[in-house]
N, C-alpha and C. Protein backbone atom coordinates (compact mmCIF):
# COMPACT_ATOMS: atom_id res chain seq x y z
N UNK A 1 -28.83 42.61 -260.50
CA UNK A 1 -28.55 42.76 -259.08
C UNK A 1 -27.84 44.07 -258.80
N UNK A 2 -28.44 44.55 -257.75
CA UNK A 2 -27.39 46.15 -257.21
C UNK A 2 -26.35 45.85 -256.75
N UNK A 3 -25.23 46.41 -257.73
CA UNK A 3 -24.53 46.46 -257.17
C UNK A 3 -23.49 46.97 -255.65
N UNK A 4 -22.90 46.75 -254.55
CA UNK A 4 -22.37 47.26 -253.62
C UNK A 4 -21.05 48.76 -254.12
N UNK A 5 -21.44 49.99 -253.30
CA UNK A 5 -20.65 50.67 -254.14
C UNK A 5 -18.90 50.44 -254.10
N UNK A 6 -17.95 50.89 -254.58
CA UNK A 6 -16.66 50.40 -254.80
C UNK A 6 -15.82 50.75 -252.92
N UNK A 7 -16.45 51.69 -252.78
CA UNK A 7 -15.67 51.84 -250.86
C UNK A 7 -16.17 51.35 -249.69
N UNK A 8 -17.44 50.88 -250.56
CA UNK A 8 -18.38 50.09 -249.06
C UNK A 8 -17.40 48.49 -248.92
N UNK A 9 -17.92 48.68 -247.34
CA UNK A 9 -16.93 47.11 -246.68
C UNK A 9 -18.09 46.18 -246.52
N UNK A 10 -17.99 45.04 -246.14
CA UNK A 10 -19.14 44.12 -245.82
C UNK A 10 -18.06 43.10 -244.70
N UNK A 11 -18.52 42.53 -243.71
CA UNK A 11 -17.67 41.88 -242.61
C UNK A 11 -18.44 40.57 -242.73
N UNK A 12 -18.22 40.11 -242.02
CA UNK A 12 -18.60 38.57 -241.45
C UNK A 12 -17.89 38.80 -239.83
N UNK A 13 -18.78 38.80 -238.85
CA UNK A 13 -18.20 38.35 -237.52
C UNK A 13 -19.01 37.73 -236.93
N UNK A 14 -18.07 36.72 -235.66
CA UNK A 14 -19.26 35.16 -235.21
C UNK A 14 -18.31 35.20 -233.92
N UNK A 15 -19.61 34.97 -232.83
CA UNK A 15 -19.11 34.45 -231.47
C UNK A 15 -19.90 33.26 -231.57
N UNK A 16 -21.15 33.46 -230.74
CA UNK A 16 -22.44 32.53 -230.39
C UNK A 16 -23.25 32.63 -231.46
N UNK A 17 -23.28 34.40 -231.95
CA UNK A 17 -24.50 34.76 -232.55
C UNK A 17 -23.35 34.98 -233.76
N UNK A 18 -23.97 35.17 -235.60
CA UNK A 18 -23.55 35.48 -236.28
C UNK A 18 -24.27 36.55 -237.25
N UNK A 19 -23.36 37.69 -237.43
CA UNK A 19 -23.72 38.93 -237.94
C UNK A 19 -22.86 39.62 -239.26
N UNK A 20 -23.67 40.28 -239.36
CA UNK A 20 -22.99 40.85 -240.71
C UNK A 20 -23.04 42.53 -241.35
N UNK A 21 -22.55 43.47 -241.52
CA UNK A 21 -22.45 44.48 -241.17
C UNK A 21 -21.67 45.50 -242.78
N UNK A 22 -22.51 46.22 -242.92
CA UNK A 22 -22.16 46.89 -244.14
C UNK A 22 -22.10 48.11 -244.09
N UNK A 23 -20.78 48.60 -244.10
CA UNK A 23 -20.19 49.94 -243.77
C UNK A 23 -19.90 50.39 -245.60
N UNK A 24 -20.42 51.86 -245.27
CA UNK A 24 -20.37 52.60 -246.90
C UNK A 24 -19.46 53.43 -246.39
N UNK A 25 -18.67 53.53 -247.84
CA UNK A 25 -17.55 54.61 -247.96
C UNK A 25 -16.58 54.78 -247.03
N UNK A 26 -15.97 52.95 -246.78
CA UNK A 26 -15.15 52.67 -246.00
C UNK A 26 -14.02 52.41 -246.07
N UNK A 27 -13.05 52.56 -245.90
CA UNK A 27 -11.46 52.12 -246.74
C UNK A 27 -10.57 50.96 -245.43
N UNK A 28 -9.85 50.42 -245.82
CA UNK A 28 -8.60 49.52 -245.23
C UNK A 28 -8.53 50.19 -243.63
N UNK A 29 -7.72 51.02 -243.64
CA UNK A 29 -7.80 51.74 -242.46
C UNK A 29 -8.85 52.01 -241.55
N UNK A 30 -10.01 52.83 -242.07
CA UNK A 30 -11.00 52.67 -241.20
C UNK A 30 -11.55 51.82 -240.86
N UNK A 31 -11.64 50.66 -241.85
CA UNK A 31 -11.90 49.66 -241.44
C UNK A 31 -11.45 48.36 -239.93
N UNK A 32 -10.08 48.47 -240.49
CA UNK A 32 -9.23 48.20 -239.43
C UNK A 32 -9.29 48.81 -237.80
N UNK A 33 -9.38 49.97 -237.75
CA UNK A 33 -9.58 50.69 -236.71
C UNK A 33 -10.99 50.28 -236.12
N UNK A 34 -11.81 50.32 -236.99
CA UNK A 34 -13.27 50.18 -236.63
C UNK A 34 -13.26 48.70 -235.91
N UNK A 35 -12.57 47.66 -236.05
CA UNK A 35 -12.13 46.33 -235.56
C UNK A 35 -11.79 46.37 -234.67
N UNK A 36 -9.70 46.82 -234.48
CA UNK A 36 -9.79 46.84 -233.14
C UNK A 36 -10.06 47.97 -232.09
N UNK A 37 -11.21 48.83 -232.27
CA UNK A 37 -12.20 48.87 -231.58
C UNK A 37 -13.01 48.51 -230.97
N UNK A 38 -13.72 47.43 -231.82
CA UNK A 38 -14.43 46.24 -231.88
C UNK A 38 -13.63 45.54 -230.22
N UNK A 39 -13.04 45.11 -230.85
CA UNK A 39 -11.97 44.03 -230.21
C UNK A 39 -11.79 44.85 -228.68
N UNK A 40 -11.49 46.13 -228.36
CA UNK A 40 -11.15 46.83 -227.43
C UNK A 40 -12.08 46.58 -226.55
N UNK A 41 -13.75 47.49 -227.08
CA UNK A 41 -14.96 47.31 -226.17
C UNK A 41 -15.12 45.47 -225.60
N UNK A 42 -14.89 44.63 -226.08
CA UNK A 42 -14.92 43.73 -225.92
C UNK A 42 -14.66 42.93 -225.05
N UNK A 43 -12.88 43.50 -224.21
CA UNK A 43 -12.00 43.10 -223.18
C UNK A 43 -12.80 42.25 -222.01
N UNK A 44 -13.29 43.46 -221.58
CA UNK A 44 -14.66 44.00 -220.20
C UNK A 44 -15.59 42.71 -220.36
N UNK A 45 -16.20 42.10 -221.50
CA UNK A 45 -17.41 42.12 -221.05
C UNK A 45 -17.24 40.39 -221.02
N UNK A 46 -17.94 39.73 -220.12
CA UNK A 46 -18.18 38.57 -219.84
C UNK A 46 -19.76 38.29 -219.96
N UNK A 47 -20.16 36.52 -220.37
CA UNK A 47 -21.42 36.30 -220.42
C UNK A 47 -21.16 34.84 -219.38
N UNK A 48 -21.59 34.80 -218.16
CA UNK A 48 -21.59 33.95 -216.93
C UNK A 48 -20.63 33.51 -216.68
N UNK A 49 -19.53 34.63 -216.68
CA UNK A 49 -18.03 34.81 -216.17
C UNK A 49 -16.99 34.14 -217.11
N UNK A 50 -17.15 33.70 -218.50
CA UNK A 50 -16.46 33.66 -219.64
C UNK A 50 -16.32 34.67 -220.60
N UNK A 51 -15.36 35.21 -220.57
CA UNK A 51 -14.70 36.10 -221.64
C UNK A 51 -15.44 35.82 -222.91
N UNK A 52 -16.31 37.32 -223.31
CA UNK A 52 -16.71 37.11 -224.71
C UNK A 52 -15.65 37.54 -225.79
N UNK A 53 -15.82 36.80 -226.87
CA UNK A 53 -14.62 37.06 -228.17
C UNK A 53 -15.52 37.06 -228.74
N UNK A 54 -14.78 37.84 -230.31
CA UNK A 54 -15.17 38.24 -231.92
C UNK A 54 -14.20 37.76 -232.75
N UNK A 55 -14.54 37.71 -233.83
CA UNK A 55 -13.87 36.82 -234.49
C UNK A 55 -14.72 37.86 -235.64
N UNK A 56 -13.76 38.17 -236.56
CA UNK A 56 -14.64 38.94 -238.22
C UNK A 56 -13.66 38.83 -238.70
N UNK A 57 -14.22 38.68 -240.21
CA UNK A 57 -13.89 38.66 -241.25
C UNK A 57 -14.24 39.56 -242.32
N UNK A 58 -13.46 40.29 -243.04
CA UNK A 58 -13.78 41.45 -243.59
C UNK A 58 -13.33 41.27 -245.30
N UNK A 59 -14.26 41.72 -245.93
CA UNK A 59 -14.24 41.80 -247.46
C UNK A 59 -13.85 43.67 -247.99
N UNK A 60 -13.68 44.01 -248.39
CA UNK A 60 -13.81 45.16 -249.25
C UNK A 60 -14.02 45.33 -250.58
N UNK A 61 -15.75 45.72 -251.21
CA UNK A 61 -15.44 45.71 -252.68
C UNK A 61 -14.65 46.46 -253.41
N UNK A 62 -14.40 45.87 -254.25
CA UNK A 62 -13.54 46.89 -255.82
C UNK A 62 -15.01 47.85 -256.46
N UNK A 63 -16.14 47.37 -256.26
CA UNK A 63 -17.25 47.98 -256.65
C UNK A 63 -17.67 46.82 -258.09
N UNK A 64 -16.99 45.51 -258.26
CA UNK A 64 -17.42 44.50 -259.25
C UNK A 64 -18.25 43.61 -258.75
N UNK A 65 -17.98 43.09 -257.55
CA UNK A 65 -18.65 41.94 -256.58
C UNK A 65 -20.02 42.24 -256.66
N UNK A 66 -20.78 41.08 -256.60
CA UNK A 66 -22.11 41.15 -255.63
C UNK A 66 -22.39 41.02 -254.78
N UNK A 67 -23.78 41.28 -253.76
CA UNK A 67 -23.17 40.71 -252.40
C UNK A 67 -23.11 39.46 -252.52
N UNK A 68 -23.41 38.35 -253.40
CA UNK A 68 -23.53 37.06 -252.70
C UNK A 68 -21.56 36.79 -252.56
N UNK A 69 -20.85 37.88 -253.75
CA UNK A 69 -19.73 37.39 -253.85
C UNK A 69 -19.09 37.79 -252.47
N UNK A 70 -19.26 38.89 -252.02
CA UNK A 70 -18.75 39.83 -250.57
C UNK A 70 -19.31 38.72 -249.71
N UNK A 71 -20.05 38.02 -249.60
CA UNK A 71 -20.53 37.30 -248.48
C UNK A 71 -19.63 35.96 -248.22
N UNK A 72 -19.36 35.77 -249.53
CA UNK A 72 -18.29 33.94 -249.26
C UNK A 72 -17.33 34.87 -248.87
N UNK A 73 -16.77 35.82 -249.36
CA UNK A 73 -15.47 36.22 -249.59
C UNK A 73 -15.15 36.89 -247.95
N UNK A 74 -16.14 37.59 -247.20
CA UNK A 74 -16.31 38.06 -245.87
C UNK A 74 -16.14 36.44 -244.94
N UNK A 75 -17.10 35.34 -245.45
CA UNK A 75 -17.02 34.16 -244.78
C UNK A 75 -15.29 33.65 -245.01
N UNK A 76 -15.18 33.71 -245.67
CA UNK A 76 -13.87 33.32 -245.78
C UNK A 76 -13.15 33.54 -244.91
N UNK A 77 -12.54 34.62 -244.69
CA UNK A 77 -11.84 35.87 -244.06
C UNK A 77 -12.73 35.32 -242.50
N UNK A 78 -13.43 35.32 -242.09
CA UNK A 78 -14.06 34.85 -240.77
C UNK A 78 -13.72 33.22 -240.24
N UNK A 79 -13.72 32.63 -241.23
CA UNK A 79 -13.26 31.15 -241.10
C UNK A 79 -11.72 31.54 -241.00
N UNK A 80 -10.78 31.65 -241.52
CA UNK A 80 -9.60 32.36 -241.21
C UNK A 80 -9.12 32.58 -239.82
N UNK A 81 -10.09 33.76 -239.89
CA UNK A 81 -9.95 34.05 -238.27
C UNK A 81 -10.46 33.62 -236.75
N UNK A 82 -11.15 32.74 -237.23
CA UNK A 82 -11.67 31.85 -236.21
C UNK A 82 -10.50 30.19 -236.03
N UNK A 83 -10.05 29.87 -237.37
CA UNK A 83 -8.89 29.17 -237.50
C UNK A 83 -7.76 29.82 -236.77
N UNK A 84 -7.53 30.80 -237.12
CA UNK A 84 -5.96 31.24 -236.24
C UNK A 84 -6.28 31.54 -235.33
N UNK A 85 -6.98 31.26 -234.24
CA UNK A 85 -7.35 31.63 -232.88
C UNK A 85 -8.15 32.32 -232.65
N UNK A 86 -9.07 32.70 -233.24
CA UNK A 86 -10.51 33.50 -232.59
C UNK A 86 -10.19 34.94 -232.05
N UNK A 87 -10.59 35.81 -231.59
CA UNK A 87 -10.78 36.53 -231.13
C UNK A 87 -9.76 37.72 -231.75
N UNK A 88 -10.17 37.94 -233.34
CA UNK A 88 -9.23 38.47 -233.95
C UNK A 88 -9.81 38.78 -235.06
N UNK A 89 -9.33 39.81 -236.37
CA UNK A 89 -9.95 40.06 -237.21
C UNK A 89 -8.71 39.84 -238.75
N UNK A 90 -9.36 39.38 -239.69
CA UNK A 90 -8.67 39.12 -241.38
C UNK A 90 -9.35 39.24 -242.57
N UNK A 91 -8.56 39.96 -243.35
CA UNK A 91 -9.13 40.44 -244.26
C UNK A 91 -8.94 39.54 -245.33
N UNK A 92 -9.63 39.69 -246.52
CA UNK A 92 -10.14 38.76 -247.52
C UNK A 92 -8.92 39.14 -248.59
């Protein structure tokens, strides 16, 4: 199996719809930023006058994982954050 390289991120985020998103040569920080960003664009937008939320969960490999391992480990981190109130992001 190919491995994911050691700075690439892999997320887990879930409203209605659930997605998943693989950023290369990504670190803690950018990562983070890249979130609440996420979270920022988000404020604004309503779907039939209910506030849409995100909810992600974020993995970062060491460059050992596979994806199937980045994927529980991203789910994880998403279950997390959907547990502590939704509309928020945690890392693995």
């Amino acid at each position: 199996r190919r491995q994911p390289h050691a700075t690439h991120l892999y997320s887990s985020a879930a409203s209605e719809d659930y997605k998943r998103q693989l950023l290369p040569d990504t670190n803690r920080a950018s990562t983070k930023l890249f979130a609440t960003r996420l979270h920022a664009l988000m404020v604004d937008i309503k779907a039939k006058n209910t506030p849409v939320t995100v909810s992600i969960g974020i993995t970062i490999s060491s460059g050992s994982e596979d994806l199937d391992d980045l994927t529980k480990q991203a789910d994880g981190a998403l279950y997390k954050a959907k547990s502590n109130g939704r509309n928020r992001t945690e890392f693995y």
